[in-house]
C-alpha atoms as a PDB file:
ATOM      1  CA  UNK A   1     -12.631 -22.080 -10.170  1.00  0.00           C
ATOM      2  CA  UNK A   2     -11.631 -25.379  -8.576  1.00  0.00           C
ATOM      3  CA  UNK A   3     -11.382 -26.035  -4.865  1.00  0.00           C
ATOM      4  CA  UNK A   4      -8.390 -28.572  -3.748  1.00  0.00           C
ATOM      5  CA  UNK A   5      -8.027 -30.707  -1.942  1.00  0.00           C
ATOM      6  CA  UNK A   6      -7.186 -30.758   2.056  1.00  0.00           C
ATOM      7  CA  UNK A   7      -6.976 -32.678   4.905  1.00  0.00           C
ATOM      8  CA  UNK A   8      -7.104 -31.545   8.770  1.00  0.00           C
ATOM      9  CA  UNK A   9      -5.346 -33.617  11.667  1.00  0.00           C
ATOM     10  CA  UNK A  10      -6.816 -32.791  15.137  1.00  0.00           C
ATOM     11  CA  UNK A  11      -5.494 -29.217  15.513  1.00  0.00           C
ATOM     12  CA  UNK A  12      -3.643 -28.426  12.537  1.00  0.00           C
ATOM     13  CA  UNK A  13      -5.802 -27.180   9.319  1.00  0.00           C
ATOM     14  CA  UNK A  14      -3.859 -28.033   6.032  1.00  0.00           C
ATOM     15  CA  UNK A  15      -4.780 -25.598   3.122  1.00  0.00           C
ATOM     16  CA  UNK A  16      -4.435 -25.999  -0.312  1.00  0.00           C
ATOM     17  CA  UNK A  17      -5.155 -22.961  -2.869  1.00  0.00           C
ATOM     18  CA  UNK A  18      -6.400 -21.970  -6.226  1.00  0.00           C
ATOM     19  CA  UNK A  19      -4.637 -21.470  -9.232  1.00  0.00           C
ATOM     20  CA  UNK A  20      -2.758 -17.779  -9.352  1.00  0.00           C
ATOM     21  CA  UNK A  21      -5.162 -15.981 -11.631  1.00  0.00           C
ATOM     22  CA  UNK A  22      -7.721 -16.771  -9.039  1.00  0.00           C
ATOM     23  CA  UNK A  23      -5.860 -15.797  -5.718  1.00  0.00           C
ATOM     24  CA  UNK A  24      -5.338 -11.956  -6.790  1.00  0.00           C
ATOM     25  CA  UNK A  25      -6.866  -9.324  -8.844  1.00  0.00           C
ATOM     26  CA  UNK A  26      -2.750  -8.993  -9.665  1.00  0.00           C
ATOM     27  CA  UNK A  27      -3.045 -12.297 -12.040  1.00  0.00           C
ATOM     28  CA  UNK A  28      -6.816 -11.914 -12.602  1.00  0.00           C
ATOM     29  CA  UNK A  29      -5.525  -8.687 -14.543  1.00  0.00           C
ATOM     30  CA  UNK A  30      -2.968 -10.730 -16.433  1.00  0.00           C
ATOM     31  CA  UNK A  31      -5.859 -13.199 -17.197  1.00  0.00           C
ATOM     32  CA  UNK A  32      -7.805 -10.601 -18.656  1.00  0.00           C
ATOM     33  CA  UNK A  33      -6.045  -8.149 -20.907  1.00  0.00           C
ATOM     34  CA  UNK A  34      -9.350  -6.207 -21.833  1.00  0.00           C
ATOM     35  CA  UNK A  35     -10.351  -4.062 -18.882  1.00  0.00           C
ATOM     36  CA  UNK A  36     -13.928  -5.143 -18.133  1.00  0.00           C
ATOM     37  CA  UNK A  37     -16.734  -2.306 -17.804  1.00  0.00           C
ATOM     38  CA  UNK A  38     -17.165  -1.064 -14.850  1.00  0.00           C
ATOM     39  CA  UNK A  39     -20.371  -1.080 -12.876  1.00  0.00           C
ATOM     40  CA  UNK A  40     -21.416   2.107 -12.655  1.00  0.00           C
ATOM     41  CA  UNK A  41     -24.938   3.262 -13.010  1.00  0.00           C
ATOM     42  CA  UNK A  42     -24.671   5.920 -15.984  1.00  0.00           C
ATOM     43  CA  UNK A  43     -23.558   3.600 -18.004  1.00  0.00           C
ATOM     44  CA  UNK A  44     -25.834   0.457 -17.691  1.00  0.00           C
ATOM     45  CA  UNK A  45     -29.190  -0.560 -18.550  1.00  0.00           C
ATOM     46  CA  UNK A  46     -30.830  -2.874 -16.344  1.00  0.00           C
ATOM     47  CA  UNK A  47     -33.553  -5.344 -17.953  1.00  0.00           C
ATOM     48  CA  UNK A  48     -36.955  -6.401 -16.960  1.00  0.00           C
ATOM     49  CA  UNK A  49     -36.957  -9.526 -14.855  1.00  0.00           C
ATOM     50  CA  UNK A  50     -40.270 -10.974 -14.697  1.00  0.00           C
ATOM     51  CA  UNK A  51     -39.722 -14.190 -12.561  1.00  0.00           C
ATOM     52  CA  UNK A  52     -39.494 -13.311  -8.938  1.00  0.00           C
ATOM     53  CA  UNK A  53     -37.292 -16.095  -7.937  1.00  0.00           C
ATOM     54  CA  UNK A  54     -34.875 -15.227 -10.655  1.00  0.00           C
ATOM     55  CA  UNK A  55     -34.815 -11.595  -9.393  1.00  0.00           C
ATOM     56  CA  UNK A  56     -34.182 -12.621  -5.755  1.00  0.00           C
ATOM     57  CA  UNK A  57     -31.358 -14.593  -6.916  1.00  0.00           C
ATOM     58  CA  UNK A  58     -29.561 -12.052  -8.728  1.00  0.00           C
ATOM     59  CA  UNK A  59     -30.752  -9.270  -6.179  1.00  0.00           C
ATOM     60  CA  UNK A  60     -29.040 -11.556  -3.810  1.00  0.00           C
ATOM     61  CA  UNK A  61     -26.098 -11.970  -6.082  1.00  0.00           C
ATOM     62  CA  UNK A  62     -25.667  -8.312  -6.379  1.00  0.00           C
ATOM     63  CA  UNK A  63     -25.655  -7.497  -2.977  1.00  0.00           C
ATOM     64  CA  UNK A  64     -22.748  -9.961  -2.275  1.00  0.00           C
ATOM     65  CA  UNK A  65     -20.358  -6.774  -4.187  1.00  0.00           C
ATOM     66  CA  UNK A  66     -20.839  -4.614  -0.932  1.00  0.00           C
ATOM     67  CA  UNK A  67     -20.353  -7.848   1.411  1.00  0.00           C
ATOM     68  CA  UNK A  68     -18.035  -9.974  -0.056  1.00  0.00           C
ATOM     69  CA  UNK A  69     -14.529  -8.411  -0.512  1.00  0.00           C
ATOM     70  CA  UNK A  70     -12.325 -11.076  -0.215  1.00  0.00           C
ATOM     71  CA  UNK A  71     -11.543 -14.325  -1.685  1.00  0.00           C
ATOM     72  CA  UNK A  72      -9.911 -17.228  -0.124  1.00  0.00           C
ATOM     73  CA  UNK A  73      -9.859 -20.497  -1.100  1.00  0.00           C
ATOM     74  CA  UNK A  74      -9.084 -22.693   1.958  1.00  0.00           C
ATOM     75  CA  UNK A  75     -10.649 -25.967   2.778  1.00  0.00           C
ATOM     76  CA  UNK A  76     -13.056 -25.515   5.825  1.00  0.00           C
ATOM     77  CA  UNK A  77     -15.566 -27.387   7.668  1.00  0.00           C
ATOM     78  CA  UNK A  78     -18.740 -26.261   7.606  1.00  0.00           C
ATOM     79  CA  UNK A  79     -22.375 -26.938   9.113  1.00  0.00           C
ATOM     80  CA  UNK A  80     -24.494 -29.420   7.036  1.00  0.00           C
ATOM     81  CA  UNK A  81     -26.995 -28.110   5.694  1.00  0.00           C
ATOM     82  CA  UNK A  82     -27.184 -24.318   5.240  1.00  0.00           C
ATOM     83  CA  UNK A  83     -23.278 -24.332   6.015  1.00  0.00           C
ATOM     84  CA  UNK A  84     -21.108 -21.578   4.637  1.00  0.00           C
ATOM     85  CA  UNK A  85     -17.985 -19.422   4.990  1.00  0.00           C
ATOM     86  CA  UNK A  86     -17.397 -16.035   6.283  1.00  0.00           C
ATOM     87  CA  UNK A  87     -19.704 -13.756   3.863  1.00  0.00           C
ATOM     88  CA  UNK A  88     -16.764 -11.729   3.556  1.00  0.00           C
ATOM     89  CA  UNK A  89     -15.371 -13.959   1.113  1.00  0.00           C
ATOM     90  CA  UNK A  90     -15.056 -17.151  -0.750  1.00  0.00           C
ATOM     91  CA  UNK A  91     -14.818 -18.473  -3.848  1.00  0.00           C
ATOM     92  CA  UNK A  92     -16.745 -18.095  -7.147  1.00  0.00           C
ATOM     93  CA  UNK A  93     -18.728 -21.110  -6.265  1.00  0.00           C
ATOM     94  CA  UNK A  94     -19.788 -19.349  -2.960  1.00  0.00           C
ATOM     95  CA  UNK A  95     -21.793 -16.196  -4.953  1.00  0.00           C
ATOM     96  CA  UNK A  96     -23.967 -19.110  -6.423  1.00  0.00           C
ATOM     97  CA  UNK A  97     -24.602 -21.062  -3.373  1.00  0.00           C
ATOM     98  CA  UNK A  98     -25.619 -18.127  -1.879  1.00  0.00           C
ATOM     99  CA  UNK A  99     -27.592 -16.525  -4.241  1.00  0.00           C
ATOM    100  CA  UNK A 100     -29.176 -19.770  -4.733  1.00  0.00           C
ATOM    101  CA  UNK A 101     -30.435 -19.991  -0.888  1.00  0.00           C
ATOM    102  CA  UNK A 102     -32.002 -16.940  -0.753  1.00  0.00           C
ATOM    103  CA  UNK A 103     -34.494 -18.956  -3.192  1.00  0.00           C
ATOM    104  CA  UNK A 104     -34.444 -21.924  -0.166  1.00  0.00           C
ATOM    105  CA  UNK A 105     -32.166 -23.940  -2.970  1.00  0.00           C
ATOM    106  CA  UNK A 106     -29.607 -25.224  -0.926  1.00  0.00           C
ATOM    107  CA  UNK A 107     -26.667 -26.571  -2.909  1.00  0.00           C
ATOM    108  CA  UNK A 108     -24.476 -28.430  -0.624  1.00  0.00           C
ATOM    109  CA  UNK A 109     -27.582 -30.362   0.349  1.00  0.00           C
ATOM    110  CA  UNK A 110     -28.897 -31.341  -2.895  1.00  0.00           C
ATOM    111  CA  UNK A 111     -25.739 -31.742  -4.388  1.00  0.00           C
ATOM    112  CA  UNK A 112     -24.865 -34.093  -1.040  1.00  0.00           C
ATOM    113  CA  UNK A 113     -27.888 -35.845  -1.689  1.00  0.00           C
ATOM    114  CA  UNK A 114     -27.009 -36.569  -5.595  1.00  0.00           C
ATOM    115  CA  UNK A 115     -23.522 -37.420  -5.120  1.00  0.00           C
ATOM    116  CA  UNK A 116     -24.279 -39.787  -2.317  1.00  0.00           C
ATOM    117  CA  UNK A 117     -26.864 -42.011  -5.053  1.00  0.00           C
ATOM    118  CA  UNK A 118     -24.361 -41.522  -7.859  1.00  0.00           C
ATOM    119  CA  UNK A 119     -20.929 -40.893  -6.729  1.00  0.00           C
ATOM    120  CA  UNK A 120     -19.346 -42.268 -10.079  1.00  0.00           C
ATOM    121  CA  UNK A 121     -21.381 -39.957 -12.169  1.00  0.00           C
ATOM    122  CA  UNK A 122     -19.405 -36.837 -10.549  1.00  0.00           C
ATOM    123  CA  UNK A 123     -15.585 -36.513 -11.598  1.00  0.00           C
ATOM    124  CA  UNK A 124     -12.929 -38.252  -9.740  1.00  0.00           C
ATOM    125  CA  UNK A 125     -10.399 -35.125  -9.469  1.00  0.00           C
ATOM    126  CA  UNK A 126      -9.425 -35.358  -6.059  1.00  0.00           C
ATOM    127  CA  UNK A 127      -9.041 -38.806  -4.936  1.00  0.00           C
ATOM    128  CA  UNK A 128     -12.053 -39.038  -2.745  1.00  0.00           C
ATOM    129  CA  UNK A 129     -13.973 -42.562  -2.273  1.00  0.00           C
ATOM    130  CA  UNK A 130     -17.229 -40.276  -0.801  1.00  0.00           C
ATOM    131  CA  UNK A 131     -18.918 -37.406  -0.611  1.00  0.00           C
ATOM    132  CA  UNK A 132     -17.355 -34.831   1.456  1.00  0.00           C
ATOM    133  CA  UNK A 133     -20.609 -32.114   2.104  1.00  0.00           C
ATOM    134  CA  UNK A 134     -17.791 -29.358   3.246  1.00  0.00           C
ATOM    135  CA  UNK A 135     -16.454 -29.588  -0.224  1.00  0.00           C
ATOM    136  CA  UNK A 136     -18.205 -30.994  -3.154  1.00  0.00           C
ATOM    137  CA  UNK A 137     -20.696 -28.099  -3.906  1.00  0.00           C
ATOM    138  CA  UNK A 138     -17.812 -25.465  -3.797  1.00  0.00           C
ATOM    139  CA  UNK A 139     -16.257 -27.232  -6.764  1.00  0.00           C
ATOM    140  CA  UNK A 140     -16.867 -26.020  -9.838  1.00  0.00           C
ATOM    141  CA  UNK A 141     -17.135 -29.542 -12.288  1.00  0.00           C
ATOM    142  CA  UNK A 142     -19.395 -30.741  -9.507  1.00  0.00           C
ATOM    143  CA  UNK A 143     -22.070 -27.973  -9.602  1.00  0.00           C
ATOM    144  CA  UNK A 144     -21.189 -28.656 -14.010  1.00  0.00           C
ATOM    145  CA  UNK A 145     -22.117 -32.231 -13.287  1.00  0.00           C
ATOM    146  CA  UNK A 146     -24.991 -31.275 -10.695  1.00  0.00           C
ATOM    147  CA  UNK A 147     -26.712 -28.655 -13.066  1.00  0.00           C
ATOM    148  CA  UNK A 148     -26.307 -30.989 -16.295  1.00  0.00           C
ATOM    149  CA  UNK A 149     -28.203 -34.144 -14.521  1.00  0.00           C
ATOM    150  CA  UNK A 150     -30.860 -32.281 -13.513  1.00  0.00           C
ATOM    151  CA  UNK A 151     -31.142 -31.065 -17.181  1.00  0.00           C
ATOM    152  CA  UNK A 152     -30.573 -27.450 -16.689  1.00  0.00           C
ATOM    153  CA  UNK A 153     -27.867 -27.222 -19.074  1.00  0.00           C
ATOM    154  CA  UNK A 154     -28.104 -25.227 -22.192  1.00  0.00           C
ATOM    155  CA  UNK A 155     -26.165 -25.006 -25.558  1.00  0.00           C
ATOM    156  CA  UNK A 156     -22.768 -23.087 -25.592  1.00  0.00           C
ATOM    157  CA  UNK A 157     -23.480 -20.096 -27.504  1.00  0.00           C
ATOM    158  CA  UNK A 158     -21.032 -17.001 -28.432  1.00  0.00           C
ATOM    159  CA  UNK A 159     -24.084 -14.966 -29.099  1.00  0.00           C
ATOM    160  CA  UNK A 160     -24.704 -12.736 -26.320  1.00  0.00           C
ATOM    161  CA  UNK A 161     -28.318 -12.825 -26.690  1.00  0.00           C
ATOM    162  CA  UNK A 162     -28.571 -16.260 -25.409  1.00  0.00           C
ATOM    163  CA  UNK A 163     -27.789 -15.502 -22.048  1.00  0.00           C
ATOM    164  CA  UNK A 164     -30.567 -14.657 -19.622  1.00  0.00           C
ATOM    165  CA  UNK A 165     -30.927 -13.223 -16.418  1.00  0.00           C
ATOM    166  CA  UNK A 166     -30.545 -15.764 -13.713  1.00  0.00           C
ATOM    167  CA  UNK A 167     -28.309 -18.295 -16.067  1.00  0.00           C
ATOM    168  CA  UNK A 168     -25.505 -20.079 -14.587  1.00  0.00           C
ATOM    169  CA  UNK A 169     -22.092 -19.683 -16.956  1.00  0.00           C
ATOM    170  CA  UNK A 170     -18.754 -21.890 -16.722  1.00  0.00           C
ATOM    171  CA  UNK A 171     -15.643 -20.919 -17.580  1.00  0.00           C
ATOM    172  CA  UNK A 172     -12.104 -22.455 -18.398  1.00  0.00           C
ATOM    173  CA  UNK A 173      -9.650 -20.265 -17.367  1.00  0.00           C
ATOM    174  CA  UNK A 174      -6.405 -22.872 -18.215  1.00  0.00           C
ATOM    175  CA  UNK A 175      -4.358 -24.525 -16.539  1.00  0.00           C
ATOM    176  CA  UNK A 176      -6.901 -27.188 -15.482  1.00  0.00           C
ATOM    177  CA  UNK A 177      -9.169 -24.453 -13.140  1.00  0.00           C
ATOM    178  CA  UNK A 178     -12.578 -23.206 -13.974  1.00  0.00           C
ATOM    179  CA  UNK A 179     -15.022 -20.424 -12.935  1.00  0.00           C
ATOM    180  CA  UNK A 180     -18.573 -19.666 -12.501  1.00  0.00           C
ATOM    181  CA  UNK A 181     -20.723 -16.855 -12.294  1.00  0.00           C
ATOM    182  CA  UNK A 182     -24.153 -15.748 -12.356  1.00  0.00           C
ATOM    183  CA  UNK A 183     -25.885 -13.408 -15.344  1.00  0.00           C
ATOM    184  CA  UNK A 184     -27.368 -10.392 -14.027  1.00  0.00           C
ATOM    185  CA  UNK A 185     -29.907  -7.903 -15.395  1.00  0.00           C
ATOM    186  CA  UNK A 186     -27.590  -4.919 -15.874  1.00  0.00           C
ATOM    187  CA  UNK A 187     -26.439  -4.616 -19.341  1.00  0.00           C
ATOM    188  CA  UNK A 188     -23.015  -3.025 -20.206  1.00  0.00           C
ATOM    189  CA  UNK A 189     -22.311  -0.350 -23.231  1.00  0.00           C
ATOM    190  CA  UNK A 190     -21.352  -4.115 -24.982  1.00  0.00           C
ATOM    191  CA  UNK A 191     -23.959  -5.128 -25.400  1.00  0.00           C
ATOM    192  CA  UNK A 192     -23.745  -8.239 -23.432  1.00  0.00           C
ATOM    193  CA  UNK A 193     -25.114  -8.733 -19.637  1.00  0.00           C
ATOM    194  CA  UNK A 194     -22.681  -8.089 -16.994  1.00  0.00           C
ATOM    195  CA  UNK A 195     -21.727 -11.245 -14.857  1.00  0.00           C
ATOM    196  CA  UNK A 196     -21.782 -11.670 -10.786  1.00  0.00           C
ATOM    197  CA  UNK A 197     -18.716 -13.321  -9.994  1.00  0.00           C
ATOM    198  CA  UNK A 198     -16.029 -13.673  -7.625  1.00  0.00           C
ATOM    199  CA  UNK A 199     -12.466 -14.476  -9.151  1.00  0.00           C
ATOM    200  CA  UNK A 200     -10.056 -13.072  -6.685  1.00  0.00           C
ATOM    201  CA  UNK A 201     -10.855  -9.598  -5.752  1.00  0.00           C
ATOM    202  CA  UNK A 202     -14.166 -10.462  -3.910  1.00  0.00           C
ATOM    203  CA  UNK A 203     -17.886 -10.332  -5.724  1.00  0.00           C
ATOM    204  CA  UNK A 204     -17.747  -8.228  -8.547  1.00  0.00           C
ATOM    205  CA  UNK A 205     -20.286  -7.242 -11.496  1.00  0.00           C
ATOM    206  CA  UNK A 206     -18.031  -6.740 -14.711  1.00  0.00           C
ATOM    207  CA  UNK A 207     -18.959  -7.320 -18.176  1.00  0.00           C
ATOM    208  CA  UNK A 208     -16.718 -10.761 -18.735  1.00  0.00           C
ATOM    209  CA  UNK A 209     -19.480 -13.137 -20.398  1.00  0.00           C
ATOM    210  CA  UNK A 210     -16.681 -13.930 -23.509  1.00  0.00           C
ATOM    211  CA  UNK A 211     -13.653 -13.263 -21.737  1.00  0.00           C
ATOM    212  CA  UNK A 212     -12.860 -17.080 -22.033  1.00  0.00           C
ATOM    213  CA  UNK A 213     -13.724 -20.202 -23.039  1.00  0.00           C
ATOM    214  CA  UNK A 214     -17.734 -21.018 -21.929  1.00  0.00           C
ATOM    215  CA  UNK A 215     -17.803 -24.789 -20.753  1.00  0.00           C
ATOM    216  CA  UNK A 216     -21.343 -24.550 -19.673  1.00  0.00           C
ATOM    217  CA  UNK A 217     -24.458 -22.720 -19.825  1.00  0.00           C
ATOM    218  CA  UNK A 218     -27.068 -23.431 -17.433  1.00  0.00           C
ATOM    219  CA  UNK A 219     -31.143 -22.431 -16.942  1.00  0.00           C
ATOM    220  CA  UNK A 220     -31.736 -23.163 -13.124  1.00  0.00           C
ATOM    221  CA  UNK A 221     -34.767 -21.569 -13.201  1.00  0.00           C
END
């Protein structure tokens, strides 16, 4: 999913928001006709993670579902580096940034630093002449465009078996919004890995790999 644009005057914070399937599990619901699997532990089947960065990140991840119940996608200014919202919510963007810190990988940094050497190499979607570091890594084609130049992106692939622990998926859900999520270790009666996301009802592990288009596949690690 996509953050907006916003602009702040002195005292008054202006807010824009995502799309309607993102705001509440209500449309998410609509979004997804096929219930996804719940995550409970008789019936899923975790898999060996060898890497330890790869299982601190989706450790991490995980741990987000008893923090992060919320989701709200307001523009705010944050501290740069290391800056972040409320861990009781967010966006879908937020479960990656996070996840990805506890690995000292800090995403609005690095993604600051790229856009700042190659500002026309990231899309133009919201009218900005320069990098804005409360923004730009919470938006979904910019982490696309930040994982893709430093070669971490992977073939789109509807076989299941493709997807790893650790890998970074992008969705598009219509309407011109997309989503992200991270692939966990816990596999689902599917088949398929469930997915650490966060697309309206607060962090969530649900087994939604195929539930729409795949944009982008990503190896981080």
């Amino acid at each position: 999913m996509d953050l907006k644009t916003a602009r702040f005057t002195p005292v008054i914070l202006i807010v824009t928001s995502l799309c309607a399937a993102c705001q509440n599990p209500a449309a998410y619901q609509l979004t997804n006709p096929a219930n996804p699997t719940p995550a409970t532990s008789s019936n899923l089947t975790k898999v060996l993670v060898s890497s330890p960065t790869i299982r601190r990140v989706i450790d991490n991840a995980i741990a987000q579902t008893k923090i992060t119940r919320d989701y709200d996608p307001s523009y705010v200014r944050i501290p740069f580096p290391g800056g972040d919202v409320p861990m009781t919510t967010g966006v879908c963007t937020d479960v990656v940034i996070r996840a990805f810190r506890e690995v000292d990988i800090d995403l609005q940094k690095t993604v600051n630093q790229d856009m700042r050497k190659n500002f026309a190499a990231y899309p133009n979607n919201w009218g900005l002449k320069a990098p804005d570091p409360n923004i730009d890594h919470r938006r979904v084609p910019n982490l696309m465009t930040y994982f893709k130049r430093q070669g971490k992106a992977l073939p789109i692939s509807r076989n299941s078996s493709n997807y790893q622990p650790g890998d970074i998926v992008t969705w598009d859900l219509g309407g011109g919004q997309q989503h992200i999520g991270i692939v966990s270790d816990m596999r689902s009666p599917s088949g398929r890995l469930m997915i650490i996301h966060n697309i309206g009802a607060g962090t969530e592990l649900e087994d939604i790999l195929f539930n729409w288009p795949i944009l982008g596949h990503y190896r981080f690690f």
